[in-house]
N, C-alpha and C. Protein backbone atom coordinates (compact mmCIF):
# COMPACT_ATOMS: atom_id res chain seq x y z
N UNK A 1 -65.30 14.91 37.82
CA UNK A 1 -64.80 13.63 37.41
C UNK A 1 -64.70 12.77 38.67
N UNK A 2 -64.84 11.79 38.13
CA UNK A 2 -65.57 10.27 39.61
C UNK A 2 -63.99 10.21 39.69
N UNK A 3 -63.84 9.17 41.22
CA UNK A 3 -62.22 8.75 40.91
C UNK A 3 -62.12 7.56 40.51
N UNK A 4 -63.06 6.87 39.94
CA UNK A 4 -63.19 5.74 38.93
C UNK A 4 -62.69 6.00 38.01
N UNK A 5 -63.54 7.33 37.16
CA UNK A 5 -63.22 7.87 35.80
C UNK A 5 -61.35 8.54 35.93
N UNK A 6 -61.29 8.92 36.92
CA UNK A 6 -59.93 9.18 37.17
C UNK A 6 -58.72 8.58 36.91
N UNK A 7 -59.20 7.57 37.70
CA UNK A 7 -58.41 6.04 37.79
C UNK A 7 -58.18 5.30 36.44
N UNK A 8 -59.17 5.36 35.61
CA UNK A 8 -59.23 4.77 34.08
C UNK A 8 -58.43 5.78 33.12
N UNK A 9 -59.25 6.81 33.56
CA UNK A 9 -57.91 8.27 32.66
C UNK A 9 -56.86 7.89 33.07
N UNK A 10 -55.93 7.97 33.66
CA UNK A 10 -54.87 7.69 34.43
C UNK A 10 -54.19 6.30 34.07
N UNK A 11 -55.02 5.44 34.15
CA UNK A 11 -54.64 4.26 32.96
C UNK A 11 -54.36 3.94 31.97
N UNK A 12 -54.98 4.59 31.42
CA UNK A 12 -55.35 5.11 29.53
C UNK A 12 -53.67 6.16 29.37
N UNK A 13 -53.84 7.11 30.15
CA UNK A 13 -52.56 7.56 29.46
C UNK A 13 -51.33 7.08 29.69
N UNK A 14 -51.38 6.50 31.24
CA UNK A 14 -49.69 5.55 31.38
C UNK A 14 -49.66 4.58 30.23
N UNK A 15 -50.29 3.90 30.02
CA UNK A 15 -51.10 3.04 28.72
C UNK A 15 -50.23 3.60 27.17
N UNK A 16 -50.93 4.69 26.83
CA UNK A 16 -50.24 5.60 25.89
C UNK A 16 -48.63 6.38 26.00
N UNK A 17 -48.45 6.42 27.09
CA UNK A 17 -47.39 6.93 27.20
C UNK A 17 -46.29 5.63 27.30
N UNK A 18 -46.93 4.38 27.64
CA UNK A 18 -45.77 3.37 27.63
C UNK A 18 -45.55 2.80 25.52
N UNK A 19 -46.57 3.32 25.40
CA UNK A 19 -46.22 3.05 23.55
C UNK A 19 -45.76 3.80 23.06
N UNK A 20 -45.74 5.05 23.74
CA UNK A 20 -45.06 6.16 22.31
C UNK A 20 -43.78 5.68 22.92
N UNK A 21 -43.69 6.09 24.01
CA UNK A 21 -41.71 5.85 24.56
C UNK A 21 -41.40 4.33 23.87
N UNK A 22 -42.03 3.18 24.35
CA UNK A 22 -41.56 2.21 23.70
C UNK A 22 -41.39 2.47 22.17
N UNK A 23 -42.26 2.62 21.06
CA UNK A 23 -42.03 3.02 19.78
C UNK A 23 -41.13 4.12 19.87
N UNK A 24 -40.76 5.25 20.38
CA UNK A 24 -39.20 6.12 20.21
C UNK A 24 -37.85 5.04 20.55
N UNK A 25 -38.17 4.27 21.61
CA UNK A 25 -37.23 3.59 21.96
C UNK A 25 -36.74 2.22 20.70
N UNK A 26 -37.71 2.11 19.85
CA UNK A 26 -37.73 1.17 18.76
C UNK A 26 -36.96 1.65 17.60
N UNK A 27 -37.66 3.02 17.46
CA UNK A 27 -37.16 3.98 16.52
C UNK A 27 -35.45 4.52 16.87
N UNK A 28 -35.23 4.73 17.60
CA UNK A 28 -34.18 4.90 18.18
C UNK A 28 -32.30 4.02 17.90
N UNK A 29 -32.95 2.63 18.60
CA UNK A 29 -33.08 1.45 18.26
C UNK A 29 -32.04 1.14 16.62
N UNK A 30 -33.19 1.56 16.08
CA UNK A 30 -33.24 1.40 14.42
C UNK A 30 -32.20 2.16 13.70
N UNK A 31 -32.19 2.89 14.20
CA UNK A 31 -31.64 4.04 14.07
C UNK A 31 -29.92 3.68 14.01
N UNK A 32 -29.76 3.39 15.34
CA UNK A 32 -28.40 3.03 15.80
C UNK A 32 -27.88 2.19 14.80
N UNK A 33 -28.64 1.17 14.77
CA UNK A 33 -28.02 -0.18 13.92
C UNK A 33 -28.14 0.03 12.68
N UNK A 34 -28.86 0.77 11.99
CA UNK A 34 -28.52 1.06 10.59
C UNK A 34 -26.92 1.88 10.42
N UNK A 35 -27.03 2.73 11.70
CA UNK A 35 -25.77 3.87 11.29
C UNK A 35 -24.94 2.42 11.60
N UNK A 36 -24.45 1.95 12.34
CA UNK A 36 -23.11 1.52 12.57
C UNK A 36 -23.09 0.56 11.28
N UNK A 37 -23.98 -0.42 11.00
CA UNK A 37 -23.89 -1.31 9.70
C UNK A 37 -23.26 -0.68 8.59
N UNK A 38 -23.63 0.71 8.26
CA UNK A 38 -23.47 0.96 7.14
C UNK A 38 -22.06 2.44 7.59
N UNK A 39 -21.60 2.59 8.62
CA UNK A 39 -20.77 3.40 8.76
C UNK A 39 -19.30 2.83 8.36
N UNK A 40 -18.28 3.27 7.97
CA UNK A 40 -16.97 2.50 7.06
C UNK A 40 -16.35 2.75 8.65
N UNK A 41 -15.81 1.73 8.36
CA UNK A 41 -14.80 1.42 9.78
C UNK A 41 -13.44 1.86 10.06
N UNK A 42 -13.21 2.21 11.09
CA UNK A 42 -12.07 3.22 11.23
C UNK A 42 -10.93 2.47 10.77
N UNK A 43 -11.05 1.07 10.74
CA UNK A 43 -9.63 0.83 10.43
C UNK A 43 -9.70 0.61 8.94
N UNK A 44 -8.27 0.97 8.32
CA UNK A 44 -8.26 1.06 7.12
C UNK A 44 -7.74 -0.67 6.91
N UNK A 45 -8.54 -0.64 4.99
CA UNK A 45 -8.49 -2.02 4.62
C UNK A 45 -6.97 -2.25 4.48
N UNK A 46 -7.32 -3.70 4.79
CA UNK A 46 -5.82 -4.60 4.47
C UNK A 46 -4.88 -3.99 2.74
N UNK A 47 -3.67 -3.63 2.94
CA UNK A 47 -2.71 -3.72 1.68
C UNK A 47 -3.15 -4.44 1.03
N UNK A 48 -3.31 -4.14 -0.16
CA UNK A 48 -3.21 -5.40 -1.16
C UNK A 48 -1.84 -6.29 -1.14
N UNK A 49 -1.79 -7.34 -2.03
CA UNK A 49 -1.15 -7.81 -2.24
C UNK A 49 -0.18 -8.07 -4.00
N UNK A 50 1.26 -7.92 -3.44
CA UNK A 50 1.69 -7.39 -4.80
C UNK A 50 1.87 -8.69 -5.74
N UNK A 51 1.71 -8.14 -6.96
CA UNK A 51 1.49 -9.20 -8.17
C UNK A 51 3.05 -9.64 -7.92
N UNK A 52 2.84 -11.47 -8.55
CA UNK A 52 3.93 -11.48 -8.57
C UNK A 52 4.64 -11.38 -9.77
N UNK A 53 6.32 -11.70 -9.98
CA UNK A 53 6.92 -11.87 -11.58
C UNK A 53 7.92 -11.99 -11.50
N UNK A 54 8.32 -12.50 -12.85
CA UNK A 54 9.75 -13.25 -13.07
C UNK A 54 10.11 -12.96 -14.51
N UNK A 55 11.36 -11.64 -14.43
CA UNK A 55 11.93 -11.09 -15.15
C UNK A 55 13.36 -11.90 -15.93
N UNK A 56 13.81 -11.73 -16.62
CA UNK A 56 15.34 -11.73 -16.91
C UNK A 56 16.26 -10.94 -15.84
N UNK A 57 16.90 -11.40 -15.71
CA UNK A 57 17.99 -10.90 -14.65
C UNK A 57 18.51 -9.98 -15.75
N UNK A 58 18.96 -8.53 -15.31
CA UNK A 58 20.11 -7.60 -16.03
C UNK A 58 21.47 -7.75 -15.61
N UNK A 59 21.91 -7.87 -16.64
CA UNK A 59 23.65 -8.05 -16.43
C UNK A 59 23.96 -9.24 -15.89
N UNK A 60 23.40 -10.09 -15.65
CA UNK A 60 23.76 -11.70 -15.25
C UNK A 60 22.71 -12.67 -15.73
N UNK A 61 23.38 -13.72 -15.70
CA UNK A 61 22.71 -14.92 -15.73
C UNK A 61 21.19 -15.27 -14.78
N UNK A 62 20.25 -16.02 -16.10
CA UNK A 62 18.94 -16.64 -14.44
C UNK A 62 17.68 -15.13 -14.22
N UNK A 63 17.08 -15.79 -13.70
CA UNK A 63 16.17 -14.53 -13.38
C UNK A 63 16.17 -13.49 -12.67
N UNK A 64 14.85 -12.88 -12.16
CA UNK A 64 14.66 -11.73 -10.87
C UNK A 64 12.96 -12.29 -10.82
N UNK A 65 12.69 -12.93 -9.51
CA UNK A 65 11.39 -13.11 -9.35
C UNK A 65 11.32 -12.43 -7.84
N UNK A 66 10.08 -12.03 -7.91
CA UNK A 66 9.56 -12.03 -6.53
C UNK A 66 9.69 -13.26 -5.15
N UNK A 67 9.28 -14.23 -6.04
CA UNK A 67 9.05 -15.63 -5.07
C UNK A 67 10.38 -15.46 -4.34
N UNK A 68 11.48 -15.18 -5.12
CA UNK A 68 12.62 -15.69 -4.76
C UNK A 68 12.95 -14.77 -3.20
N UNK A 69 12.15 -14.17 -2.64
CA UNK A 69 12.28 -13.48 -1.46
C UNK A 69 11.09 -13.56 -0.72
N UNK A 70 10.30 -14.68 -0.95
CA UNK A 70 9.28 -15.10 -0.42
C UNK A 70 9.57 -14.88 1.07
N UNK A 71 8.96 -14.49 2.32
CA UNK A 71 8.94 -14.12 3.13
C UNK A 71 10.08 -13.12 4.17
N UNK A 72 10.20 -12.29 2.89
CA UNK A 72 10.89 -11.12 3.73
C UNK A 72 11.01 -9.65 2.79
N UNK A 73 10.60 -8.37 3.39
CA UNK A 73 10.33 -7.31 3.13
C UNK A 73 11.39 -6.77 1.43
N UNK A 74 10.60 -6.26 0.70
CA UNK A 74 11.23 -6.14 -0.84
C UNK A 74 11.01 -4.90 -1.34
N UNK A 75 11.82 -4.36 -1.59
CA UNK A 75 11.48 -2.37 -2.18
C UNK A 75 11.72 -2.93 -3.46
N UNK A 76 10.46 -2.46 -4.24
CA UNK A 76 10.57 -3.17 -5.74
C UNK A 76 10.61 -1.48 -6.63
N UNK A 77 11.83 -1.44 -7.36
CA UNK A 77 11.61 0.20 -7.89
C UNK A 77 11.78 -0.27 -9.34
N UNK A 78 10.71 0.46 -10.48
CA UNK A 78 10.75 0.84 -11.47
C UNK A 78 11.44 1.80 -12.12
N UNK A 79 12.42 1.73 -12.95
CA UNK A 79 13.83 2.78 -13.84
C UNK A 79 13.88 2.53 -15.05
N UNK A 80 14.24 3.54 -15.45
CA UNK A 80 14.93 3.12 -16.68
C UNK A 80 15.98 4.31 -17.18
N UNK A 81 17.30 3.75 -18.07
CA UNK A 81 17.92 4.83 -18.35
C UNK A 81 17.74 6.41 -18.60
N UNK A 82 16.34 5.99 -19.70
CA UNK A 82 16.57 7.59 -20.30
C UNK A 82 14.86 8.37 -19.64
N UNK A 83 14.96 7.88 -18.04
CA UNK A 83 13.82 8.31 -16.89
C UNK A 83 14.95 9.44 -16.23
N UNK A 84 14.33 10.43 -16.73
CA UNK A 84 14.66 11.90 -16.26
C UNK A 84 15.06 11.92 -14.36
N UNK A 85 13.77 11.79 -13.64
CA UNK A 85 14.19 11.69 -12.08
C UNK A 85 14.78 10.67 -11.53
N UNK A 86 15.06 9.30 -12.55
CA UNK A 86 15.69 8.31 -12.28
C UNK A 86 17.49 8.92 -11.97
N UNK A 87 17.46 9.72 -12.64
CA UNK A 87 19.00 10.05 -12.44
C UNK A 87 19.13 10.47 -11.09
N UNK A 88 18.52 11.56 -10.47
CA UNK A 88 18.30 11.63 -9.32
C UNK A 88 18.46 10.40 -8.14
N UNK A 89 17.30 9.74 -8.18
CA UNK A 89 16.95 8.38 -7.44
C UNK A 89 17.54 7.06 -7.18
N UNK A 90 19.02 7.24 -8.59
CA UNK A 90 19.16 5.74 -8.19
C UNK A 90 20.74 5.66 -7.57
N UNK A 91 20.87 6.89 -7.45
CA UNK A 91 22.10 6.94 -6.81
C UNK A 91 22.01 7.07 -5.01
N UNK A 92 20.69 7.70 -4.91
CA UNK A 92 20.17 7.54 -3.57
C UNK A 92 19.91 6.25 -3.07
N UNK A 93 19.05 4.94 -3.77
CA UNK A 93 19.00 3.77 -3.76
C UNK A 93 20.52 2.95 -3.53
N UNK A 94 21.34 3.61 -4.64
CA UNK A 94 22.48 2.30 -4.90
C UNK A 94 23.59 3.14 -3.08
N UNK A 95 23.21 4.12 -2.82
CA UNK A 95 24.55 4.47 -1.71
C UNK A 95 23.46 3.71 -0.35
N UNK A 96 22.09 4.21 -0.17
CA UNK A 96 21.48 3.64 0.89
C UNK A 96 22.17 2.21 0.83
N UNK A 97 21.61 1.15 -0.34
CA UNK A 97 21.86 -0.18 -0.48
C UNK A 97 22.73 -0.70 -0.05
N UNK A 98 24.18 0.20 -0.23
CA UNK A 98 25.06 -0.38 0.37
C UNK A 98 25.65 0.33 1.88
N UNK A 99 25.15 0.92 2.18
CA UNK A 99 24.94 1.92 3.48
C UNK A 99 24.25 0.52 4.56
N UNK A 100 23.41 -0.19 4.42
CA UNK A 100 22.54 -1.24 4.72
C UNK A 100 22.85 -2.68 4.20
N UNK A 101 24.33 -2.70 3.71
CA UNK A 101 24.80 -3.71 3.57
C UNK A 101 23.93 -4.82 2.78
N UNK A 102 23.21 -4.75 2.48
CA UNK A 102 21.75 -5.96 1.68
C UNK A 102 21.38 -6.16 2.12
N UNK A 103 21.26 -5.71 3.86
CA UNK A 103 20.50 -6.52 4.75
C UNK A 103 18.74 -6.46 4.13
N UNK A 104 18.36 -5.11 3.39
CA UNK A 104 16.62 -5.04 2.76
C UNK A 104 17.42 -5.65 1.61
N UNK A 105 16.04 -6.32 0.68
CA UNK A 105 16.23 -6.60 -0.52
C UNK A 105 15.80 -5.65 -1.13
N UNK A 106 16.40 -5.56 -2.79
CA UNK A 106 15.95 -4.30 -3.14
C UNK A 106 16.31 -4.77 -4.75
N UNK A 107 15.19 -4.82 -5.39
CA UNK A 107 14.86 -4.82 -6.83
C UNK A 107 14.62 -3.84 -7.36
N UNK A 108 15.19 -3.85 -8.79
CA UNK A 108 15.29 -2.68 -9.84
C UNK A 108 14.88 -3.30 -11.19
N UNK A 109 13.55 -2.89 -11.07
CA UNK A 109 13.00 -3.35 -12.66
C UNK A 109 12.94 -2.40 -13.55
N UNK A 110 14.08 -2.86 -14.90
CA UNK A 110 14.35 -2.00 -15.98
C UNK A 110 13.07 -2.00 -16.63
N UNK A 111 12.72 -0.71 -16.95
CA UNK A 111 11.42 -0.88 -18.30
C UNK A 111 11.70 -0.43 -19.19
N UNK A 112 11.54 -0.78 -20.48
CA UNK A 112 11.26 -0.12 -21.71
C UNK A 112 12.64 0.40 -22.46
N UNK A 113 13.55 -0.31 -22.29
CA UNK A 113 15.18 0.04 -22.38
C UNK A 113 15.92 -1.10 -22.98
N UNK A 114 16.96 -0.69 -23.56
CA UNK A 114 17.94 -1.63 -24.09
C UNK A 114 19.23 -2.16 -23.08
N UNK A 115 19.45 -3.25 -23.37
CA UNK A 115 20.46 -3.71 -22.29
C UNK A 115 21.80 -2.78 -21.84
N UNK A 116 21.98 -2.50 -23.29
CA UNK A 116 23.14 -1.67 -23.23
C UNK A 116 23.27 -0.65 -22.39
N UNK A 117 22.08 0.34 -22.52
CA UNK A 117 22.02 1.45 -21.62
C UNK A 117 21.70 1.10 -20.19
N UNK A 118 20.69 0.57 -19.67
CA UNK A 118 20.28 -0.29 -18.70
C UNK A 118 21.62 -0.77 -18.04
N UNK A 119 22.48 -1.26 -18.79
CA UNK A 119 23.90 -2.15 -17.93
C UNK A 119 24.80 -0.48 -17.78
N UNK A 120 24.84 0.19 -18.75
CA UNK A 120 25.87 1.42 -18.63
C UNK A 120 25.07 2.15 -17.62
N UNK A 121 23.73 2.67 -17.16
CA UNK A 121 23.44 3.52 -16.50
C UNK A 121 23.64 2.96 -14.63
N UNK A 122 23.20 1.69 -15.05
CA UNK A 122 23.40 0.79 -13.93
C UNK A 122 25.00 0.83 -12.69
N UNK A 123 25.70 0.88 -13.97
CA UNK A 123 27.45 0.73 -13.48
C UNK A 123 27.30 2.19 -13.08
N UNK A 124 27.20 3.30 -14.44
CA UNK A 124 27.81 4.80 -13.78
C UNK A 124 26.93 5.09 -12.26
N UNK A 125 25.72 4.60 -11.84
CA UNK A 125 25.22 5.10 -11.03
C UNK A 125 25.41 3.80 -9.49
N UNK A 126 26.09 3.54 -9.83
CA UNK A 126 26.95 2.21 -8.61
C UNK A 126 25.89 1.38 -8.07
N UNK A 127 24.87 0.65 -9.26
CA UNK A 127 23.82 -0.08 -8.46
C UNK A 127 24.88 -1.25 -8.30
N UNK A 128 24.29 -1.83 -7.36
CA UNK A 128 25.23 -3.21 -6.60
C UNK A 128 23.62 -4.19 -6.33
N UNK A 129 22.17 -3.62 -6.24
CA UNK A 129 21.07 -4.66 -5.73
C UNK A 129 20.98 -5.37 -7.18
N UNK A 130 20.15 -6.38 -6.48
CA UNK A 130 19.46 -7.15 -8.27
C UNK A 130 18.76 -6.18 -9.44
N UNK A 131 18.97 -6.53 -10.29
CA UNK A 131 18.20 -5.80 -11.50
C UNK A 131 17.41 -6.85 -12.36
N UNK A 132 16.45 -6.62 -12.64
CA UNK A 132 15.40 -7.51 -13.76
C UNK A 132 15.28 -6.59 -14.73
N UNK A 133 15.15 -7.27 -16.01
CA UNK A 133 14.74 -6.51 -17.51
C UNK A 133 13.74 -6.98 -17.99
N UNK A 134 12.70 -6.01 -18.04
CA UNK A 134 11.75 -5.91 -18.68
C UNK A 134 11.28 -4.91 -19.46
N UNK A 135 11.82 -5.92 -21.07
CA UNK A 135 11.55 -4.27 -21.95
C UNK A 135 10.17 -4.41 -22.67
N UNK A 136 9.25 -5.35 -22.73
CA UNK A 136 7.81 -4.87 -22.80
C UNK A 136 7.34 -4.99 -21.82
N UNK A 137 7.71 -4.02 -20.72
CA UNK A 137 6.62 -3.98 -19.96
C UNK A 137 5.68 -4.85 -19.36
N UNK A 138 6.18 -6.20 -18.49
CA UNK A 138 5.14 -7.08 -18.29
C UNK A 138 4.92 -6.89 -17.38
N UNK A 139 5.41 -6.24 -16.18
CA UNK A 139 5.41 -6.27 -14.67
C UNK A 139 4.54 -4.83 -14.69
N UNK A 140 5.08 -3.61 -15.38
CA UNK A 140 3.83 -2.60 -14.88
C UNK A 140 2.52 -2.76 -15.36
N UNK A 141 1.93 -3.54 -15.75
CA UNK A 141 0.65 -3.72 -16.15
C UNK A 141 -0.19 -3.89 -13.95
N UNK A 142 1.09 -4.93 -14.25
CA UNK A 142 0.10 -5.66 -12.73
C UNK A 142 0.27 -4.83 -11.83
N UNK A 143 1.23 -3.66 -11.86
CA UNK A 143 1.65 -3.01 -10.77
C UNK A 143 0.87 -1.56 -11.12
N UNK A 144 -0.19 -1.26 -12.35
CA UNK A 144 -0.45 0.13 -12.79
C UNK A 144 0.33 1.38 -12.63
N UNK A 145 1.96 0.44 -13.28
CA UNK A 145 2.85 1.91 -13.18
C UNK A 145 2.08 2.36 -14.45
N UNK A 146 2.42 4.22 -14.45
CA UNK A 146 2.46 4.66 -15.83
C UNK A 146 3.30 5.40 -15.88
N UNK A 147 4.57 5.83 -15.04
CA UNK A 147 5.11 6.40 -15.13
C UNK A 147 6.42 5.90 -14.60
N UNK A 148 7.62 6.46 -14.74
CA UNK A 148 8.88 6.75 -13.30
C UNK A 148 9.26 7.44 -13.22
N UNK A 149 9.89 6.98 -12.56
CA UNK A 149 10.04 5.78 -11.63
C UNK A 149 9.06 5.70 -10.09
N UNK A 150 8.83 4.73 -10.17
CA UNK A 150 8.08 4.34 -8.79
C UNK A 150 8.26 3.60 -8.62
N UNK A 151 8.75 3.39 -7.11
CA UNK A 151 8.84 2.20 -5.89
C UNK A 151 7.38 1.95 -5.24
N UNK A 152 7.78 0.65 -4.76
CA UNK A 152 6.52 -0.04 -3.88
C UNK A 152 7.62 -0.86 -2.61
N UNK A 153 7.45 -0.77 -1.36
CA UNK A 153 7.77 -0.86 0.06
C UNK A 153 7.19 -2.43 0.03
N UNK A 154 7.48 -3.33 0.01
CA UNK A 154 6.26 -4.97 0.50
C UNK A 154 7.16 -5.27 2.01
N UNK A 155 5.86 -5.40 2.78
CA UNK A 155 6.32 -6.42 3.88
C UNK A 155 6.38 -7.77 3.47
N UNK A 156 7.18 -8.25 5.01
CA UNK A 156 7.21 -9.78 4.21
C UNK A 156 6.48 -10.67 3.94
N UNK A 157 4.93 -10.52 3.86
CA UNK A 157 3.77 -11.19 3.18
C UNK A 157 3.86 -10.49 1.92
N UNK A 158 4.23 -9.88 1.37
CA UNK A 158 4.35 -9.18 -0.06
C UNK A 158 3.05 -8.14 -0.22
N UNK A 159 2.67 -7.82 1.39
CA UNK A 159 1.84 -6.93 0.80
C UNK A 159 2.31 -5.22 1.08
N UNK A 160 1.76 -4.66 -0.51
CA UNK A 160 2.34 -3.10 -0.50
C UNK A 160 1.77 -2.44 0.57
N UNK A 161 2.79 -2.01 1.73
CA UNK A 161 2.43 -0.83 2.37
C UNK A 161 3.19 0.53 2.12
N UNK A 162 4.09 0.64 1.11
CA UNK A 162 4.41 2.10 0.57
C UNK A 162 4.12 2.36 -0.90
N UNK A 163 3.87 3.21 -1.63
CA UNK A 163 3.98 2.94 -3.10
C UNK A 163 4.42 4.75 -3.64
N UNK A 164 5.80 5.10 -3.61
CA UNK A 164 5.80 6.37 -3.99
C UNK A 164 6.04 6.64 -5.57
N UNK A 165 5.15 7.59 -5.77
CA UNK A 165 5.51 7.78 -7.34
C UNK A 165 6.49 8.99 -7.45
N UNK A 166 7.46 8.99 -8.72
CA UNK A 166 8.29 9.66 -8.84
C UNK A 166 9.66 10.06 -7.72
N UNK A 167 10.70 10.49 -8.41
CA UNK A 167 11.78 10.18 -7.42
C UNK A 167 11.68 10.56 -6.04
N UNK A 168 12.16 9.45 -5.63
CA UNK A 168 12.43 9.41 -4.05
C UNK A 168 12.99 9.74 -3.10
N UNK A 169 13.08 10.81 -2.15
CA UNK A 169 13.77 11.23 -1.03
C UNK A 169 14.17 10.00 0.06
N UNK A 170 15.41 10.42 0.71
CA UNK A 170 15.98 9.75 1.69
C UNK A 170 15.09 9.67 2.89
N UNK A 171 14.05 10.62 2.95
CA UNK A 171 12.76 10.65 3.82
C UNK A 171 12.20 9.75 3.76
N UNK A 172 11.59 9.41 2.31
CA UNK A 172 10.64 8.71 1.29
C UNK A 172 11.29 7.21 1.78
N UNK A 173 12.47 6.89 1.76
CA UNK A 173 13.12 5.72 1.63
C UNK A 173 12.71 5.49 3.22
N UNK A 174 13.15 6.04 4.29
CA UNK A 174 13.31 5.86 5.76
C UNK A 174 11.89 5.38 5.94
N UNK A 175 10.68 6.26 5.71
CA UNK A 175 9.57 5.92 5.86
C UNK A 175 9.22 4.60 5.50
N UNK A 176 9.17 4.41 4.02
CA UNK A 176 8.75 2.69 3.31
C UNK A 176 9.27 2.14 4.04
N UNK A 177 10.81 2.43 4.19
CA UNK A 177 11.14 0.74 5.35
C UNK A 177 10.88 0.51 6.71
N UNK A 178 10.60 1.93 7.26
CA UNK A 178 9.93 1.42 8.76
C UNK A 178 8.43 0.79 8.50
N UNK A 179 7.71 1.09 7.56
CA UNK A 179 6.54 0.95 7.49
C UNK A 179 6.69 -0.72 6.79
N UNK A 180 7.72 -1.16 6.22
CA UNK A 180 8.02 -2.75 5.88
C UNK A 180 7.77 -3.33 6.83
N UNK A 181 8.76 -2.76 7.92
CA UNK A 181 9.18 -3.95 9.16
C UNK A 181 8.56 -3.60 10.04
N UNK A 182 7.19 -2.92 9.62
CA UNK A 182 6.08 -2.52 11.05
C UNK A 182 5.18 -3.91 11.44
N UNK A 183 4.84 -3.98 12.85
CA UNK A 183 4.03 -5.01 12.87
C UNK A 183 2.30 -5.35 12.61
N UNK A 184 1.89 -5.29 12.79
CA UNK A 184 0.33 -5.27 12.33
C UNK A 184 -0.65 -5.77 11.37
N UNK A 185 -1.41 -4.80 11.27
CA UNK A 185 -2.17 -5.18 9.51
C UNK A 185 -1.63 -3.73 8.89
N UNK A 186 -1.12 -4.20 7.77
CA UNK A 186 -1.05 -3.15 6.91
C UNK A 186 -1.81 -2.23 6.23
N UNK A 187 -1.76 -0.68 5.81
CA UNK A 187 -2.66 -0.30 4.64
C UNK A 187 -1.97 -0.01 3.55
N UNK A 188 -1.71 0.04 2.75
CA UNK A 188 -1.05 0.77 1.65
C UNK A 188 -1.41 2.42 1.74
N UNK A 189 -0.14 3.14 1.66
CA UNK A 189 -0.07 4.25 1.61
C UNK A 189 0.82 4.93 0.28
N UNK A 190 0.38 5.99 -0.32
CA UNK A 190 0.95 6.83 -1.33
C UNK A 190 1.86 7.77 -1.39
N UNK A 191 2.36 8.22 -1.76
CA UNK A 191 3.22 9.10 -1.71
C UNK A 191 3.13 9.89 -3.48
N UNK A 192 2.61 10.89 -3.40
CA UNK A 192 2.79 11.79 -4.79
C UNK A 192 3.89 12.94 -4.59
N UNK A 193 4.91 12.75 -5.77
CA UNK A 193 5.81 13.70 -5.98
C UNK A 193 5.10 15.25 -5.28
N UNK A 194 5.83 16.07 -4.88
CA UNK A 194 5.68 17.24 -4.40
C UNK A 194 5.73 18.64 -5.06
């Protein structure tokens, strides 16, 4: 072989060898940006935001709305008298409540109950927060209770960052409210009975 012919071989394959690397480097490339586009992002999505509503007030005059605590953190719990773990739960609620002086707000939406019992279970179990009555059910539609009792934790944009189903531990409670008055973006988090 001439060192002409050398020289041209030698050309020819730096030649070839600058296209395959460039095409791996393309491929490569491609590669990357598809994964990250389509990879879910570490941070978890924003809380939703909780429906709002405007109940009958229990045992008093005037309503129970959400609005009415428009920018500041709201433990919204679902009860009702003849709710089995409610007996449990709302005596934990009504001693915290006043343990914390009102400084959290803290709503108690009756479902599916008569006033009577609703006001008697209310007194024997020393609630002192607001109570709303709702005996068809208008508020768990938006909230997809199907059961209780369950609380929902809102920061003060009203969006849910706790939502525990079934009765609640003094754990359960400590947690939702640090996670109220946390700063950040929120996620909504669950809590299933144990």
């Amino acid at each position: 072989m001439s060192v002409s012919s050398a020289a041209r071989w030698t050309a020819r394959q730096a030649r070839e060898h600058k296209v395959v690397s460039g095409s791996i480097a393309v491929f490569a490339a491609a590669i990357v940006a598809v994964s990250v586009l389509t990879s879910s992002s570490s941070a978890a999505p924003p809380a939703p935001v909780a429906p709002g509503f405007t109940v009958a007030a229990l045992g008093a005059a005037g309503d129970v709305s959400l609005s009415q605590y428009q920018g500041k953190p709201v433990i919204v719990n679902f009860w009702a008298s003849w709710c089995g773990p409610c007996q449990q739960e709302t005596p934990l609620l009504a001693s915290w409540y006043k343990q914390e002086h009102g400084q959290i707000a803290l709503i108690g939406l009756d479902e599916n109950d008569t006033t009577a019992k609703a006001l008697a279970f209310a007194t024997a179990k020393g609630v002192t927060y607001r109570l709303g009555f709702d005996p068809q059910l208008t508020v768990t539609g938006p909230y997809n209770v199907d059961g209780l009792p369950q609380t929902f934790f809102l920061n003060a944009q009203h969006r849910i960052v706790e939502h525990v189903l079934g009765a609640m531990t003094k754990a359960d409670l400590e947690q939702g409210v640090s996670l109220m008055n946390a700063s950040g973006t929120p996620s909504e988090q669950t809590i299933e009975p144990s």
